[in-house]
Protein backbone atom coordinates (compact mmCIF):
# COMPACT_ATOMS: atom_id res chain seq x y z
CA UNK A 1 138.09 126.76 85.12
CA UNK A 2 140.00 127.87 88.25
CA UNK A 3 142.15 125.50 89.71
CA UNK A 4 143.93 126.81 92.89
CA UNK A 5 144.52 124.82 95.85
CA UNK A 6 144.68 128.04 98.66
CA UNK A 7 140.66 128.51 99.73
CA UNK A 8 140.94 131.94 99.94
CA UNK A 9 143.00 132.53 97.31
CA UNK A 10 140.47 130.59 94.85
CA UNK A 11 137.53 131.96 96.24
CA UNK A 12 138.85 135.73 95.28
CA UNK A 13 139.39 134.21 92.19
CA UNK A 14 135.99 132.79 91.28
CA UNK A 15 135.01 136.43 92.99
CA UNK A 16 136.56 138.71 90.76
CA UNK A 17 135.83 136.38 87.53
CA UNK A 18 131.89 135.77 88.21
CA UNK A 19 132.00 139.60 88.85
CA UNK A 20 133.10 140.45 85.76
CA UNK A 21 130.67 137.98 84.34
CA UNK A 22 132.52 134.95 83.72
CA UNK A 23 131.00 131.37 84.21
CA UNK A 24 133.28 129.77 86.94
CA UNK A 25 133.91 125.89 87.77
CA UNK A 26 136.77 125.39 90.47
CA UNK A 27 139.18 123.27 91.46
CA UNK A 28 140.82 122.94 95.23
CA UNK A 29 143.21 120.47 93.95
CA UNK A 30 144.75 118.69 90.45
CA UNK A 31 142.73 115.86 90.83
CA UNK A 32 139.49 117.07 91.49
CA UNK A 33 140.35 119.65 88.09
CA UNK A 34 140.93 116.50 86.14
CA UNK A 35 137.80 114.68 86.99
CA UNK A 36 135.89 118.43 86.04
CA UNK A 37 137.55 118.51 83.12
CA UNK A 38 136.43 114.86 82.41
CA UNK A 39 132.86 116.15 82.91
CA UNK A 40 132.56 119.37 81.46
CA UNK A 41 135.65 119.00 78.77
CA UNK A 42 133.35 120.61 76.20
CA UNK A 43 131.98 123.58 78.23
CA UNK A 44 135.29 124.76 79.32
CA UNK A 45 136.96 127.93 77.30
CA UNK A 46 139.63 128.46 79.57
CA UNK A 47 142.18 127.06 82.05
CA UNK A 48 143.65 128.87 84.85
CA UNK A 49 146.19 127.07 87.44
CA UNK A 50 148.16 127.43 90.26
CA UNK A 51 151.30 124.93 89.48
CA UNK A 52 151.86 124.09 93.01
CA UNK A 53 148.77 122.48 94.16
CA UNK A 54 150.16 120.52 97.00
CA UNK A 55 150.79 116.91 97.16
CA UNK A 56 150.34 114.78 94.17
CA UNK A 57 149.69 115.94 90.58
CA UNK A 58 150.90 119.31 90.09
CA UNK A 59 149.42 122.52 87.35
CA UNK A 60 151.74 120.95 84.39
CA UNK A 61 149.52 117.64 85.20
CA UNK A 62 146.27 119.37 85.13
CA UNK A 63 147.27 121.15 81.75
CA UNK A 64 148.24 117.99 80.06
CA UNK A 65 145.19 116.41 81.05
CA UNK A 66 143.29 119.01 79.79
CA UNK A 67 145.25 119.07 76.27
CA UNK A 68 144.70 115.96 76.07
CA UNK A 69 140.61 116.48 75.36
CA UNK A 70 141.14 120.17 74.31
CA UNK A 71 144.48 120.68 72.46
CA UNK A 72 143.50 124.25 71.94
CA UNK A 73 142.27 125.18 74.94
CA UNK A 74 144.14 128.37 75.93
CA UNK A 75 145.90 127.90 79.17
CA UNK A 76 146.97 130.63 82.14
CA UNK A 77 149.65 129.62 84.35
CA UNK A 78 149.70 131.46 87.74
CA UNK A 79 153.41 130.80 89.95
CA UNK A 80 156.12 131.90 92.14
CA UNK A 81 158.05 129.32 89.73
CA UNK A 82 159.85 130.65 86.53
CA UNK A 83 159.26 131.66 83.40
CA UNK A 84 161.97 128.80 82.28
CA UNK A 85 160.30 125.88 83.91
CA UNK A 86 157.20 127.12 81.54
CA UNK A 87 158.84 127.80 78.43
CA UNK A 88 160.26 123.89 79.10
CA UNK A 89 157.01 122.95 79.47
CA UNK A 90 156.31 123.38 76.38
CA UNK A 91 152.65 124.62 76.35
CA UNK A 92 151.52 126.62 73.17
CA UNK A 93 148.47 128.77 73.40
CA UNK A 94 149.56 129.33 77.14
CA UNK A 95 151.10 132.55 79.17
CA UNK A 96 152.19 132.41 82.45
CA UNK A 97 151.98 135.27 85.53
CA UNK A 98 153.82 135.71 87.84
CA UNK A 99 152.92 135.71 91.53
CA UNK A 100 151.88 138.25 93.03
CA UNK A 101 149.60 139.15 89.98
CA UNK A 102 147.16 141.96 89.75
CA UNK A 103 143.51 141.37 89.50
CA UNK A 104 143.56 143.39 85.99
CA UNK A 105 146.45 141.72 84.58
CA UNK A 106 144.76 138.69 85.45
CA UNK A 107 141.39 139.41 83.70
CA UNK A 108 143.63 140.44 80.69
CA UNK A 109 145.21 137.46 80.63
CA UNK A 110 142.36 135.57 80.42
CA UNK A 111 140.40 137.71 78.10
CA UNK A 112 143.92 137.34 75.92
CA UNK A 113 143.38 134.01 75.75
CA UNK A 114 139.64 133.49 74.96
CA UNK A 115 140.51 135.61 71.81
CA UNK A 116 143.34 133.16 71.04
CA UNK A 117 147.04 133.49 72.84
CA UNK A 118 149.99 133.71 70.20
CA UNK A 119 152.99 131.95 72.24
């Protein structure tokens, strides 16, 4: 799942991951994420977030939401914020990239973390 709350950005996203042959739900915003994750909770093998998604409930909200019906499922954080404000977070099984990220170190990531991310 792809939740990113840029259009353009998102739909480059779902792009380069159906291209490489990923199955793709999206997410413009953290609320619409959490209601997809309330749907398809047990189809979904990986989370990838923006954690500024505008007004209202942020990425950190999205990935406790989805912990909270999948407290394994691996988790990639994509920000301008810092590596701190993760690591206080406190999400295991998570990594987060930095902004501006490359589409290869992306596609790592997330291959990473469907084989299991050691944090």
């Amino acid at each position: 799942m792809i939740v990113e709350d840029e259009p353009l950005i998102r739909l480059a996203l779902m792009d380069m991951f159906e291209g490489a042959g990923f199955a793709v739900l999206e997410a413009g915003d953290a609320s619409e994420a959490m209601a997809l994750l309330d749907t398809y909770a047990g189809r979904i093998g990986i989370l990838l977030t923006d954690i500024r998604l505008g007004d209202g409930p942020d990425g950190w909200d999205v990935a406790r939401h989805a912990r909270s019906q999948l407290e394994d499922l691996p988790i990639v954080f994509v920000s301008g914020d810092s590596v701190g404000d993760w690591h206080e977070a406190g999400f295991d099984r998570s990594v987060m990239l930095a902004k501006p990220v490359a589409d290869g170190d992306l596609l790592a990531a997330v291959r990473t973390g469907l084989e299991g991310i050691k944090q």
